[in-house]
PDB file of N, CA and C in Angstrom:
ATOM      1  N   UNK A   1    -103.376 214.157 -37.201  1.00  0.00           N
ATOM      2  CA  UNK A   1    -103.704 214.606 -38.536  1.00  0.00           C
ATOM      3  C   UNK A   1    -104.469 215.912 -38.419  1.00  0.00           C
ATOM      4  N   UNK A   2    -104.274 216.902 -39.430  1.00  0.00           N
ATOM      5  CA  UNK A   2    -105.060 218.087 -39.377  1.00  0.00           C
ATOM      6  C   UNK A   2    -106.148 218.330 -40.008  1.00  0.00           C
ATOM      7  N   UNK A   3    -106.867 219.194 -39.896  1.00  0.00           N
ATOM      8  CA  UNK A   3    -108.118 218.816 -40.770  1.00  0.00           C
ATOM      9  C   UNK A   3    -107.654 219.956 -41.900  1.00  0.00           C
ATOM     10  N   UNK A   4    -106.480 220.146 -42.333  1.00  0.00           N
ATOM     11  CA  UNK A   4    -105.800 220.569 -43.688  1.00  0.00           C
ATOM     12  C   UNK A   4    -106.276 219.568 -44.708  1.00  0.00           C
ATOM     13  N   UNK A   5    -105.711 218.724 -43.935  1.00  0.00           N
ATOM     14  CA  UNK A   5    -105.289 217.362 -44.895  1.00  0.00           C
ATOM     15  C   UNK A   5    -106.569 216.263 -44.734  1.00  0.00           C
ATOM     16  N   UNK A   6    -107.554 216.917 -44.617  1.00  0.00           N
ATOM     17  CA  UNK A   6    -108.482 215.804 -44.562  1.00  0.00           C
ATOM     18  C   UNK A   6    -109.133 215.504 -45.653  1.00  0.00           C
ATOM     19  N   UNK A   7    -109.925 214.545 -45.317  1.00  0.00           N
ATOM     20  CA  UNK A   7    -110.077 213.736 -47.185  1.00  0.00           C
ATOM     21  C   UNK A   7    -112.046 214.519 -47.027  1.00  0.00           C
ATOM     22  N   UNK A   8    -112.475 214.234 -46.098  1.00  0.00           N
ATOM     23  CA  UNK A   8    -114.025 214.385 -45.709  1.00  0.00           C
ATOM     24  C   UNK A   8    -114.247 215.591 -44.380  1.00  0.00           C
ATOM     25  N   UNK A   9    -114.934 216.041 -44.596  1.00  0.00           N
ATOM     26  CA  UNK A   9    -115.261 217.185 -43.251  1.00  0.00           C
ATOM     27  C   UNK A   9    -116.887 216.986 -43.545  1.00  0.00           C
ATOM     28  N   UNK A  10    -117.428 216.487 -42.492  1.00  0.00           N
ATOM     29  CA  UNK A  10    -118.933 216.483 -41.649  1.00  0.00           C
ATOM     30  C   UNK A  10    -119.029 217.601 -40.764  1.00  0.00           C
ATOM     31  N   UNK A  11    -120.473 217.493 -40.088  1.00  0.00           N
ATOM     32  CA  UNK A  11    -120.292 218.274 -39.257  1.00  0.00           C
ATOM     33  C   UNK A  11    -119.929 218.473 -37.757  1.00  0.00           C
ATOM     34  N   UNK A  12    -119.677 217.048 -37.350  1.00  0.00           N
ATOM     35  CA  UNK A  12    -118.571 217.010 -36.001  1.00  0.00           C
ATOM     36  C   UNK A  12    -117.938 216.299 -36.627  1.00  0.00           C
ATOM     37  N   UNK A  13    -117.317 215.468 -37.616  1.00  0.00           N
ATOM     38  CA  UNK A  13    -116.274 214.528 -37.708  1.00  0.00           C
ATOM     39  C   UNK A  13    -115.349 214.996 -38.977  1.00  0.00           C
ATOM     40  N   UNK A  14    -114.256 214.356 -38.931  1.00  0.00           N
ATOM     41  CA  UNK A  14    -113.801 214.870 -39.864  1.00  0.00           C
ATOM     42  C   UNK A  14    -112.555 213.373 -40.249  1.00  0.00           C
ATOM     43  N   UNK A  15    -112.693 213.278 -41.860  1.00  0.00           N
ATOM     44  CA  UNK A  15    -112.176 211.713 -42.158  1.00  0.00           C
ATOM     45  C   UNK A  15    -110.767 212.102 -43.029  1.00  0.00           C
ATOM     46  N   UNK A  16    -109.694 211.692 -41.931  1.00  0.00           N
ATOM     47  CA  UNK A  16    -108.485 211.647 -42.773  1.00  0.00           C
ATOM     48  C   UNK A  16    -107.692 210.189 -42.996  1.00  0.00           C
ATOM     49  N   UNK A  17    -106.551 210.451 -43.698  1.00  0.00           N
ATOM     50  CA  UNK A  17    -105.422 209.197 -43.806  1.00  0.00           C
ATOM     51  C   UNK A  17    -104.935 209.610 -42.474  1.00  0.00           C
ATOM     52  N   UNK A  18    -104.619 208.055 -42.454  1.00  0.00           N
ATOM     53  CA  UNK A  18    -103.963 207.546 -41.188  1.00  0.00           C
ATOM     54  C   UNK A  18    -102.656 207.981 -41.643  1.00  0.00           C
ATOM     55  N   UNK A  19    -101.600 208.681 -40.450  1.00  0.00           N
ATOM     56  CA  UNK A  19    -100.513 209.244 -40.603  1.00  0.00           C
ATOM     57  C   UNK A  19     -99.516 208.570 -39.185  1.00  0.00           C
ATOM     58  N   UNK A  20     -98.390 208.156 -39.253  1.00  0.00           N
ATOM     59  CA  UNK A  20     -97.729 207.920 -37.917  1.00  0.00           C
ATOM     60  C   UNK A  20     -96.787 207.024 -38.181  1.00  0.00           C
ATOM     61  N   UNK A  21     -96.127 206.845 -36.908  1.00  0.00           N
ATOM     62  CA  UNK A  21     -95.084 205.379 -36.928  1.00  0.00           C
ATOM     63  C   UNK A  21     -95.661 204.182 -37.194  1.00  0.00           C
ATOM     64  N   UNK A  22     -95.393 203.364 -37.864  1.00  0.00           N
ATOM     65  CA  UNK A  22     -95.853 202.013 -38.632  1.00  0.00           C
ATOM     66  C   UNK A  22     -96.978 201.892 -39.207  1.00  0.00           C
ATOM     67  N   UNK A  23     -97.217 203.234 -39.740  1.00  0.00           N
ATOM     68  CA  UNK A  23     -98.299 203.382 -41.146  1.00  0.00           C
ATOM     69  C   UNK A  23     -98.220 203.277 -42.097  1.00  0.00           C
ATOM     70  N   UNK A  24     -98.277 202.417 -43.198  1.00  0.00           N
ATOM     71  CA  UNK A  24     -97.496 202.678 -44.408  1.00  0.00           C
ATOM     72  C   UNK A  24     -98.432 203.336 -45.163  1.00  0.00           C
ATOM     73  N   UNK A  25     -97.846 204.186 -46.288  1.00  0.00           N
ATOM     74  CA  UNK A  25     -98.095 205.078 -46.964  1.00  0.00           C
ATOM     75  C   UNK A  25     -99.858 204.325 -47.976  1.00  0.00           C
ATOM     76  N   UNK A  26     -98.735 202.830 -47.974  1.00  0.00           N
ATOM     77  CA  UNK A  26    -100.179 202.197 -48.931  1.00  0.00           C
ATOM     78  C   UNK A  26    -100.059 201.106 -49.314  1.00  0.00           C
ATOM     79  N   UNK A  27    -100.344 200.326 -48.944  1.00  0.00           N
ATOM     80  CA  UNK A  27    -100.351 198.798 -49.251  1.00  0.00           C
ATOM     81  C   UNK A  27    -100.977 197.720 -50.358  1.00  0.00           C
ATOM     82  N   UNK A  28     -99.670 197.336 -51.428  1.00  0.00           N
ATOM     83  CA  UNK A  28    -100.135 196.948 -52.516  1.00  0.00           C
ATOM     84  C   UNK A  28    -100.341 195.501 -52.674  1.00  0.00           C
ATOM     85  N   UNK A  29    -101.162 195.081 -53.855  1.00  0.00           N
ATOM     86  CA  UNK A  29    -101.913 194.070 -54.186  1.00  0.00           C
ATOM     87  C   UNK A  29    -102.338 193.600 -55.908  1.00  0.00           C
ATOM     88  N   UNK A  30    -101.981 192.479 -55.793  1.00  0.00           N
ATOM     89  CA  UNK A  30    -102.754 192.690 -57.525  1.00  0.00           C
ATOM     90  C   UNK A  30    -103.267 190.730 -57.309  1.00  0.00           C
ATOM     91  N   UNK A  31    -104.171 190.836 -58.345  1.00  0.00           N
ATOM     92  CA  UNK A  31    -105.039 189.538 -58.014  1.00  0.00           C
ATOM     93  C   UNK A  31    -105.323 188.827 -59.795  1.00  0.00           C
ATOM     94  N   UNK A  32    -105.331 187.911 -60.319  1.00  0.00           N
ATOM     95  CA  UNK A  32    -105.473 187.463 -61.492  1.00  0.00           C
ATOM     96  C   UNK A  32    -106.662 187.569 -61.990  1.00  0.00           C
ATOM     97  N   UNK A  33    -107.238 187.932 -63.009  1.00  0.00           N
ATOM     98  CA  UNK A  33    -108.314 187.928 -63.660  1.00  0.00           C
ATOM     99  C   UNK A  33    -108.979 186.444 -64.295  1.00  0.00           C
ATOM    100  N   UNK A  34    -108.236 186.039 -64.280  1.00  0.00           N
ATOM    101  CA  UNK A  34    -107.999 184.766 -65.024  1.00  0.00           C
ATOM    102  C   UNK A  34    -108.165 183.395 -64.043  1.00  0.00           C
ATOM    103  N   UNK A  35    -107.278 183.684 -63.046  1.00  0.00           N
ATOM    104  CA  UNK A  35    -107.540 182.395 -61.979  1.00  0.00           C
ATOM    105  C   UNK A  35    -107.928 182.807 -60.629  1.00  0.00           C
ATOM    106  N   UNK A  36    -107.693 182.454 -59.650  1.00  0.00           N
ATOM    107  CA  UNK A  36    -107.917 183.086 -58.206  1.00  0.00           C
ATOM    108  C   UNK A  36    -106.522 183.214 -57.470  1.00  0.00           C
ATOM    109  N   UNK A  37    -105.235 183.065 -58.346  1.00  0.00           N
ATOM    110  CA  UNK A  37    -103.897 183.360 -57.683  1.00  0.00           C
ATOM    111  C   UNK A  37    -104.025 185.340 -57.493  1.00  0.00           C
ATOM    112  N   UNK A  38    -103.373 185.440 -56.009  1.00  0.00           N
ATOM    113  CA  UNK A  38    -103.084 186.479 -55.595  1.00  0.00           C
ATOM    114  C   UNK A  38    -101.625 186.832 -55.047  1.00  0.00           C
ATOM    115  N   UNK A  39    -101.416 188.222 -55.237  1.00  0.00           N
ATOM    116  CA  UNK A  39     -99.969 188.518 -54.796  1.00  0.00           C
ATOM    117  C   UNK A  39    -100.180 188.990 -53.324  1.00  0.00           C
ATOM    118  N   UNK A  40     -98.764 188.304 -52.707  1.00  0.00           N
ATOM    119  CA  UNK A  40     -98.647 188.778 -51.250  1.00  0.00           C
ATOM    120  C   UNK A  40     -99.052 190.859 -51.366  1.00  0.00           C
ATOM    121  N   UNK A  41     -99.339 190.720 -50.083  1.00  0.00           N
ATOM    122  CA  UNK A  41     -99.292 192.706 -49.994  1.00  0.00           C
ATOM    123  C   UNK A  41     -98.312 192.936 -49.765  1.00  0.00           C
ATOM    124  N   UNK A  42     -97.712 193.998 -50.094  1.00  0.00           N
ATOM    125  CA  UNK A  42     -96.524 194.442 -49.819  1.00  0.00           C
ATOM    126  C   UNK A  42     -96.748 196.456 -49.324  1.00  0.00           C
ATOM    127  N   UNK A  43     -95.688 196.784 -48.187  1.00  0.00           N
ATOM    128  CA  UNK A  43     -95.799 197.769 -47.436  1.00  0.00           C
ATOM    129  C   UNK A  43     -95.313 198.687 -48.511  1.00  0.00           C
ATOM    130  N   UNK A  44     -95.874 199.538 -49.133  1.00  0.00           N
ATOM    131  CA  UNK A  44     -95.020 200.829 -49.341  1.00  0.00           C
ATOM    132  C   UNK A  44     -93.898 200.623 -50.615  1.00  0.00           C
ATOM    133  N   UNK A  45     -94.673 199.544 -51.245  1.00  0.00           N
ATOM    134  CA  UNK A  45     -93.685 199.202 -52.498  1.00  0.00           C
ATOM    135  C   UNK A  45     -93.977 198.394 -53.401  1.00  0.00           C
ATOM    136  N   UNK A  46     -94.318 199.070 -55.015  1.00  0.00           N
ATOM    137  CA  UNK A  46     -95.266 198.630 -55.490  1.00  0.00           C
ATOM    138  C   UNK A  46     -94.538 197.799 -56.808  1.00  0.00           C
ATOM    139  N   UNK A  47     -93.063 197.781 -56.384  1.00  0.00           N
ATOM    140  CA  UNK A  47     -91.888 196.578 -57.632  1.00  0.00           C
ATOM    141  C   UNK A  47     -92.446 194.964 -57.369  1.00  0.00           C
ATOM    142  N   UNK A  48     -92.427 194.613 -56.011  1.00  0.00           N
ATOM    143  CA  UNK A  48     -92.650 193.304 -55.330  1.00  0.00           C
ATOM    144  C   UNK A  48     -94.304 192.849 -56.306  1.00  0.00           C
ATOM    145  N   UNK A  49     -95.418 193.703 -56.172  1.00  0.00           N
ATOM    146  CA  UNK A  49     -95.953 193.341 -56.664  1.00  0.00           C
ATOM    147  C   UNK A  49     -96.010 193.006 -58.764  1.00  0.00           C
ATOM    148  N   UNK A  50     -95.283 194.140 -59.190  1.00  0.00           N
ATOM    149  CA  UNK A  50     -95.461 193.866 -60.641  1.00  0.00           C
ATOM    150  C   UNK A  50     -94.255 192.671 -60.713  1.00  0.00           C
ATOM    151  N   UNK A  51     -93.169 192.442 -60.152  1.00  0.00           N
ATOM    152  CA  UNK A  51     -92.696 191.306 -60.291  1.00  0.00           C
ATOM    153  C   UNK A  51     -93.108 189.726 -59.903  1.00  0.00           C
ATOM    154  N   UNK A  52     -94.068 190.160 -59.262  1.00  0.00           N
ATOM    155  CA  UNK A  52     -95.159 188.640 -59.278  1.00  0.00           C
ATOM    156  C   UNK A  52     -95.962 188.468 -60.142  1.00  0.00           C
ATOM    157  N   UNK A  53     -96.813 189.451 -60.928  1.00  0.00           N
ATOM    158  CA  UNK A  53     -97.565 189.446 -61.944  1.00  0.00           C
ATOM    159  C   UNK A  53     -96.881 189.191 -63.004  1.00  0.00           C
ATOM    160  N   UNK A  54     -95.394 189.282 -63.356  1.00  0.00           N
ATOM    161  CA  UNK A  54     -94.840 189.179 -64.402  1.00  0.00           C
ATOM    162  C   UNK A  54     -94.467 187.725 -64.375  1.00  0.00           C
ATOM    163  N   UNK A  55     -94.051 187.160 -62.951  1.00  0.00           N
ATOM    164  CA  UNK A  55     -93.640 185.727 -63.116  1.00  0.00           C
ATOM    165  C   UNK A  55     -94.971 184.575 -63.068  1.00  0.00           C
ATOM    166  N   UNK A  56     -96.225 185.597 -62.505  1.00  0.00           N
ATOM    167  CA  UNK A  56     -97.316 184.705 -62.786  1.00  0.00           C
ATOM    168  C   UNK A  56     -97.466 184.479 -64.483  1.00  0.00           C
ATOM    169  N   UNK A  57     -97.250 185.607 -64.686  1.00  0.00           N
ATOM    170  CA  UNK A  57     -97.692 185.404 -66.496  1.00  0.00           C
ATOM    171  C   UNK A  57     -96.309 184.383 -67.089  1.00  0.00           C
ATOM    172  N   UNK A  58     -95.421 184.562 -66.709  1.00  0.00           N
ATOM    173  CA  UNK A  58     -94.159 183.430 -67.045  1.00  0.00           C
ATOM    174  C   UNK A  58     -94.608 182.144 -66.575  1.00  0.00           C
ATOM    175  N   UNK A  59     -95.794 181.664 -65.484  1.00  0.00           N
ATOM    176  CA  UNK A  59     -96.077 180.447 -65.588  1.00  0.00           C
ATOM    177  C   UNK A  59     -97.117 179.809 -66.211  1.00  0.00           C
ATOM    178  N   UNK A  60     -98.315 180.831 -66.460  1.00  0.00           N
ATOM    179  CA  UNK A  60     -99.198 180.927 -66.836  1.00  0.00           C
ATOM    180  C   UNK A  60     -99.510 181.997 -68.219  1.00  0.00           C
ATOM    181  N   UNK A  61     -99.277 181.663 -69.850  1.00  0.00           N
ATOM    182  CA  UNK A  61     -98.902 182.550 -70.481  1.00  0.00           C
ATOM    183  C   UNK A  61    -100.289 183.257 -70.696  1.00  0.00           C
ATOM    184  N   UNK A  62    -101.418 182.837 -70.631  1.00  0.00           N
ATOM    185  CA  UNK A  62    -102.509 183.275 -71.246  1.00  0.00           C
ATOM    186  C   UNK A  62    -103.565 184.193 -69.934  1.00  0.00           C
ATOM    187  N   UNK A  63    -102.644 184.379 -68.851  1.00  0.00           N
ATOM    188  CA  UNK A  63    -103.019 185.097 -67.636  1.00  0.00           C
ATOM    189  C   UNK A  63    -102.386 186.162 -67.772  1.00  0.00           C
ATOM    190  N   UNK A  64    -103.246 187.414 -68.323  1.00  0.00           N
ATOM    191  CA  UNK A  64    -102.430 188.627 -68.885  1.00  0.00           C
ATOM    192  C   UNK A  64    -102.699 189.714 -68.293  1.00  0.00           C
ATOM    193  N   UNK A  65    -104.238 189.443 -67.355  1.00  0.00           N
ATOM    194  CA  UNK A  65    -104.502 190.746 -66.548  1.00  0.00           C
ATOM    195  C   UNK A  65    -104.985 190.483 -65.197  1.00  0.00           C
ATOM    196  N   UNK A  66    -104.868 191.573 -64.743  1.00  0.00           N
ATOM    197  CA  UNK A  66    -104.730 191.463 -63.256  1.00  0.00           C
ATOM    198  C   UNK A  66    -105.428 192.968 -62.445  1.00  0.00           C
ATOM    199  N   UNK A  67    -105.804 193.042 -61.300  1.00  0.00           N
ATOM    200  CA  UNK A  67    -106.448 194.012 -60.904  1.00  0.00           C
ATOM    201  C   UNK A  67    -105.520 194.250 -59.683  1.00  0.00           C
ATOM    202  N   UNK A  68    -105.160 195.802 -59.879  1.00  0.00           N
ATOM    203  CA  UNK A  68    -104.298 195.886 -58.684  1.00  0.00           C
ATOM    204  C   UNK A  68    -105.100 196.337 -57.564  1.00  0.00           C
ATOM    205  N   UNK A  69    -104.659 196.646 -56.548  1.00  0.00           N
ATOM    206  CA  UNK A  69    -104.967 196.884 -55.243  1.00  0.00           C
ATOM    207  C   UNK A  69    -104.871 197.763 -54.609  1.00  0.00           C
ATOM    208  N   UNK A  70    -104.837 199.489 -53.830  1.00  0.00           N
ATOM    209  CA  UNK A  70    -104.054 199.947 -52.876  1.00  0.00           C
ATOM    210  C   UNK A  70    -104.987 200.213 -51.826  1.00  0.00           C
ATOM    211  N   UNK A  71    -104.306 200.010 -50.609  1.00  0.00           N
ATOM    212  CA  UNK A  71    -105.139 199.747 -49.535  1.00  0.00           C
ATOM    213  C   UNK A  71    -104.489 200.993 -48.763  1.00  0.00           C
ATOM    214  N   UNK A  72    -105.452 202.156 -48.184  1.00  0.00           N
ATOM    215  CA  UNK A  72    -105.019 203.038 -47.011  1.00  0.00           C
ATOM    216  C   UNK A  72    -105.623 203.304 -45.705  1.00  0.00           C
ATOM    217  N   UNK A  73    -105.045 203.315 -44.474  1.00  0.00           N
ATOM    218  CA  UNK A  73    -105.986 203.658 -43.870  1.00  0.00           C
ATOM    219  C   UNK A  73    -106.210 204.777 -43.355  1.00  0.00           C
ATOM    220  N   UNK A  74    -107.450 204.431 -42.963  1.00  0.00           N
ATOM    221  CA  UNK A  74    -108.339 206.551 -42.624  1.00  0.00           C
ATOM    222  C   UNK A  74    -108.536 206.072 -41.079  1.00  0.00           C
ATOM    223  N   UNK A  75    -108.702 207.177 -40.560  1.00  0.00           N
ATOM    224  CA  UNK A  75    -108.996 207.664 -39.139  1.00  0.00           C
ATOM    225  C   UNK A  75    -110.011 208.377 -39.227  1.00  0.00           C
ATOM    226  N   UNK A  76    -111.551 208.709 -38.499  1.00  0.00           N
ATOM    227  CA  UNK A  76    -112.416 209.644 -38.323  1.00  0.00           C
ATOM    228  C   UNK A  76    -112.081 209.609 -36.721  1.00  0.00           C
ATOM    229  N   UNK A  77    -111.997 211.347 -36.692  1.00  0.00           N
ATOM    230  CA  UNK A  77    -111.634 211.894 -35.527  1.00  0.00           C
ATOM    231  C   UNK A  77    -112.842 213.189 -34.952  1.00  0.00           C
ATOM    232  N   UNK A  78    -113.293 213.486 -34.094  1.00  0.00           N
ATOM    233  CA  UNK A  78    -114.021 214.210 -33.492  1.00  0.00           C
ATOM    234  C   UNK A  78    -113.571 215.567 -34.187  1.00  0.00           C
ATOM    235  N   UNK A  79    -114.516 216.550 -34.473  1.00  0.00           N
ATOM    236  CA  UNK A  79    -114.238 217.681 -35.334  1.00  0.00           C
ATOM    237  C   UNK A  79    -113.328 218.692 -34.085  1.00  0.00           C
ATOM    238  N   UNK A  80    -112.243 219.440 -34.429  1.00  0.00           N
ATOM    239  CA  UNK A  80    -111.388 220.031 -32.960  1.00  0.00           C
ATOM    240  C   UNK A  80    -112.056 221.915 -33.987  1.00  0.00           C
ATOM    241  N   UNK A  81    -111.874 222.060 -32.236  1.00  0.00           N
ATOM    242  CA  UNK A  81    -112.647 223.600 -32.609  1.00  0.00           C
ATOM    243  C   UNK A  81    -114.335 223.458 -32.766  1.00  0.00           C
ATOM    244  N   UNK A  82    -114.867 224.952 -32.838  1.00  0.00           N
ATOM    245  CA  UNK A  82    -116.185 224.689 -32.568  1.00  0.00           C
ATOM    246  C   UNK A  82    -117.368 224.527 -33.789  1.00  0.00           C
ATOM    247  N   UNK A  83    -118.178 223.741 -33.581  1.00  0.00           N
ATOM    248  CA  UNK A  83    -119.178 223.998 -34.853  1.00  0.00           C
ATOM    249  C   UNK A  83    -119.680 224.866 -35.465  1.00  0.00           C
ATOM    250  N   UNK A  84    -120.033 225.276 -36.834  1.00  0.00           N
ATOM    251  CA  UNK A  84    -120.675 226.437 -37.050  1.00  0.00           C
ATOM    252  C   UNK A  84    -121.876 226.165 -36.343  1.00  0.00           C
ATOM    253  N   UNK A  85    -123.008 227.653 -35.760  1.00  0.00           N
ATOM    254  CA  UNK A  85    -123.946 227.385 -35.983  1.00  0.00           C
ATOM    255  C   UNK A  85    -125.265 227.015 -36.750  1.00  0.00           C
ATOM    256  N   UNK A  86    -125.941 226.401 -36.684  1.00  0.00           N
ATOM    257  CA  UNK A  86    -127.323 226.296 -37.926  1.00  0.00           C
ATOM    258  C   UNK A  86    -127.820 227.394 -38.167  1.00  0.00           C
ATOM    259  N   UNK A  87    -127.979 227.700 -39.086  1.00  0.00           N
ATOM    260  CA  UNK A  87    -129.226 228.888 -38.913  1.00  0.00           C
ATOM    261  C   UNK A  87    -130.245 229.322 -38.597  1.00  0.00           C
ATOM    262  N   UNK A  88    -130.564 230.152 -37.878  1.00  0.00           N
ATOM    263  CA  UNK A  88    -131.608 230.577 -36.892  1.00  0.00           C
ATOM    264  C   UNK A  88    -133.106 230.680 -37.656  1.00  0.00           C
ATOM    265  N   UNK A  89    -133.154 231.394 -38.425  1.00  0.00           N
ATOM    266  CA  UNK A  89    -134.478 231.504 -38.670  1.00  0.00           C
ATOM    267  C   UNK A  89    -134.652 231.172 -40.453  1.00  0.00           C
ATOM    268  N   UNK A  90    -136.126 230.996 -40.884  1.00  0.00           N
ATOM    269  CA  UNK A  90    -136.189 230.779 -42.552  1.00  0.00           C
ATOM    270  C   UNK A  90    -135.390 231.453 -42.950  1.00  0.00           C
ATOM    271  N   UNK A  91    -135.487 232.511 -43.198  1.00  0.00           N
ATOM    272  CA  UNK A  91    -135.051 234.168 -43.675  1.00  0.00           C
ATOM    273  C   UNK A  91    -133.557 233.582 -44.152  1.00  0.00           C
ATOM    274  N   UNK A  92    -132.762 232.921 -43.121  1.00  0.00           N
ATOM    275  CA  UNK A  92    -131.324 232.880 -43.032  1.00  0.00           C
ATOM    276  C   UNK A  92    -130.917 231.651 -44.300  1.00  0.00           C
ATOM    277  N   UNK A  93    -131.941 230.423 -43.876  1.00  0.00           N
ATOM    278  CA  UNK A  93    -131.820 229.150 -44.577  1.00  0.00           C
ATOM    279  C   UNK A  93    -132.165 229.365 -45.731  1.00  0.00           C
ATOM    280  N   UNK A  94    -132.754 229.978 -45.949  1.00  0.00           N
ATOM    281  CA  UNK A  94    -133.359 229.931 -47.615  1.00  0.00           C
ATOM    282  C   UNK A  94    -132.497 231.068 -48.578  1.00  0.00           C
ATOM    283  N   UNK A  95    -131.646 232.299 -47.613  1.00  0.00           N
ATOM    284  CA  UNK A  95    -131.031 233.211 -48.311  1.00  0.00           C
ATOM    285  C   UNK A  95    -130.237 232.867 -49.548  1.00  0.00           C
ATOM    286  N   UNK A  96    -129.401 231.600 -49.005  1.00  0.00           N
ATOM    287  CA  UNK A  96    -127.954 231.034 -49.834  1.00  0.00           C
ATOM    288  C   UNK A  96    -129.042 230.575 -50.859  1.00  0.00           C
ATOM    289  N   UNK A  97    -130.003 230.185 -50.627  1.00  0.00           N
ATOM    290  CA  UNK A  97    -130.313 228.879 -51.792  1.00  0.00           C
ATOM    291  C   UNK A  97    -130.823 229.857 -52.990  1.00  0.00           C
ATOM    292  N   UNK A  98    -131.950 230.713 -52.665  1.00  0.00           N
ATOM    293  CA  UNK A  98    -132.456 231.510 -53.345  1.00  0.00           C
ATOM    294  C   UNK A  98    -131.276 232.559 -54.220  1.00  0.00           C
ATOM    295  N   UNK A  99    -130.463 233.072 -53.514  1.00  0.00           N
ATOM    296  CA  UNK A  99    -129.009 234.116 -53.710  1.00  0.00           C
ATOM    297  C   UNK A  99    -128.734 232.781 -55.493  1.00  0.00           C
ATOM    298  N   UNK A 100    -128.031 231.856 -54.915  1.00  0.00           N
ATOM    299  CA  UNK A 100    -127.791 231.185 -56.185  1.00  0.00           C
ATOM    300  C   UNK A 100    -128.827 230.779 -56.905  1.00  0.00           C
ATOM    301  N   UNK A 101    -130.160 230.623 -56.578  1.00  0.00           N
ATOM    302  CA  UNK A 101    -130.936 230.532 -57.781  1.00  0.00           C
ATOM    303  C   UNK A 101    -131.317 231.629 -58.597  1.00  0.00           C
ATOM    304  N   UNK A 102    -131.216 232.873 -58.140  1.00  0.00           N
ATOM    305  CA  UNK A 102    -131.306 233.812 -58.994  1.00  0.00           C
ATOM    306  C   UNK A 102    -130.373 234.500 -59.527  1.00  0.00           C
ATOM    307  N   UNK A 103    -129.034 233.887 -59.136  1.00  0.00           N
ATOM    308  CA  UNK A 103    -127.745 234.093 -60.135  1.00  0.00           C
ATOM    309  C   UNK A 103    -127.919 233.163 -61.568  1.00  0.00           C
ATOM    310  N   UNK A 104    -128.431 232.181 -61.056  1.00  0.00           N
ATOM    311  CA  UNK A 104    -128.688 231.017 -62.114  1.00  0.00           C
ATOM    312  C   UNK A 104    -129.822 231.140 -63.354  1.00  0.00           C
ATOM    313  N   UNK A 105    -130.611 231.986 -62.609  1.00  0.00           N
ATOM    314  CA  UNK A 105    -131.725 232.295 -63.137  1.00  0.00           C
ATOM    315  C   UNK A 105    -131.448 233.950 -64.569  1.00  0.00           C
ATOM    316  N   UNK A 106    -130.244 234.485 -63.503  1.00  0.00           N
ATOM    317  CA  UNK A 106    -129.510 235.820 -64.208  1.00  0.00           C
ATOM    318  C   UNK A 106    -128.837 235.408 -65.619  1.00  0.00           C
ATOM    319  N   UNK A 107    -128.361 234.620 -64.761  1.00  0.00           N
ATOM    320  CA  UNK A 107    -126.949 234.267 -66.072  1.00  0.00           C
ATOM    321  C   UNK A 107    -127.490 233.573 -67.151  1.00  0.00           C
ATOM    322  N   UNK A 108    -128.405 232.752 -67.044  1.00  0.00           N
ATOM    323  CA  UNK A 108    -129.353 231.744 -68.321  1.00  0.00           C
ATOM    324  C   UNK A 108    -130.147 233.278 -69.153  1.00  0.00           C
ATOM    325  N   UNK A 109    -130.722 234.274 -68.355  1.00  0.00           N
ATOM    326  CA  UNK A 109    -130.973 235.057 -69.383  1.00  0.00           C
ATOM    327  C   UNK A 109    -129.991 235.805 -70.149  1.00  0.00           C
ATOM    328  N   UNK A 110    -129.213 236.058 -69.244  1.00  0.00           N
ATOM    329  CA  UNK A 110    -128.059 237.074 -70.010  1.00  0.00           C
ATOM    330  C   UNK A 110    -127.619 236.269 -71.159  1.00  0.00           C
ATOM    331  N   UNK A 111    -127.530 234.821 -71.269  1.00  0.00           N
ATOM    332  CA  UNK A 111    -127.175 234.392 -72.320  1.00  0.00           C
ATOM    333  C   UNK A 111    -127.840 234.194 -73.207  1.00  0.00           C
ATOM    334  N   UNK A 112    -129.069 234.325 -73.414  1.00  0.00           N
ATOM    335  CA  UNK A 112    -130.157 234.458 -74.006  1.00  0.00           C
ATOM    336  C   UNK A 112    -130.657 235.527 -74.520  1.00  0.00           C
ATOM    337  N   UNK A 113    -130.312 236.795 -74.295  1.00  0.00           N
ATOM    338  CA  UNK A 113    -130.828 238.082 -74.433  1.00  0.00           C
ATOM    339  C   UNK A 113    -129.847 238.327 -76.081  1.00  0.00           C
ATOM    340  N   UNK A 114    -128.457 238.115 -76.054  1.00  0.00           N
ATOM    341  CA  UNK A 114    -127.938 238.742 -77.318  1.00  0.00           C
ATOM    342  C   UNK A 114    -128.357 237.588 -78.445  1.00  0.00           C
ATOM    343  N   UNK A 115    -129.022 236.524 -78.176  1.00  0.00           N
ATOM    344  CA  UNK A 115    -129.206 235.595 -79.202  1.00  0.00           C
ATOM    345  C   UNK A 115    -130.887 236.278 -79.820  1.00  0.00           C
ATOM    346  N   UNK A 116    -131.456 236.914 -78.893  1.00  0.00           N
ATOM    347  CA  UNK A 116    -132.940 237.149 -79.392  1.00  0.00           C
ATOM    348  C   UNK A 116    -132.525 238.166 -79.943  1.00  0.00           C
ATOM    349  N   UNK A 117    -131.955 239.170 -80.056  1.00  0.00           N
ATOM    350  CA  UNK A 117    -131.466 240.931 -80.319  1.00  0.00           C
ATOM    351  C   UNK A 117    -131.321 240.138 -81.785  1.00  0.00           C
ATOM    352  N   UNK A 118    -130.543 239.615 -82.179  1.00  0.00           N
ATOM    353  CA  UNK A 118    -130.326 238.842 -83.778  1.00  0.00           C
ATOM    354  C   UNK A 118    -131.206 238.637 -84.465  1.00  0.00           C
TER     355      UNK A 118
END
């Protein structure tokens, strides 16, 4: 898996879907609200399940909802390529934070300035 396609990026790890031969895409489920009957899982195909929920409700008429299921799996893999570094000194760490607080600080007046001119 690439870290294109990743769902999470840390700073050595990085969390994707599981991709490969005998992975399925997503594994479905639905469970009764009503009683504790559950539908088998099924690989990669989500008819099997609404046709059990439909024949549960054909045995059971007043069992009308149901909570479905999809199950995927993830892989966390060691981050490939090198880490950024941290930043070296205050000066560096505090630049970004301050930079956007005084954009934040800009823009709240600018919007404020043509309302007082009135």
């Amino acid at each position: 898996m690439t870290e294109e396609a990743s769902i999470v990026k840390g700073a050595d790890w990085v969390l994707c879907e599981e991709r490969g031969p005998g992975v399925p895409e997503g594994i479905y489920g639905v469970a009764c609200m009503t009683c504790e009957a559950r539908s088998p899982l099924f690989d990669d195909d989500q008819l099997p399940v609404a046709v059990w929920a439909i024949q549960h409700v054909q045995q059971e008429p007043a069992h009308r909802q149901f909570i479905a299921t999809t199950e995927r799996h993830w892989r966390v893999h060691p981050r490939s390529g090198p880490t950024p570094p941290a930043p070296d000194s205050f000066l560096q760490r505090a630049a970004g934070p301050a930079f956007v607080g005084l954009m934040c600080l800009l823009t709240a007046l600018a919007g404020l300035l043509p309302a007082a001119l009135n």
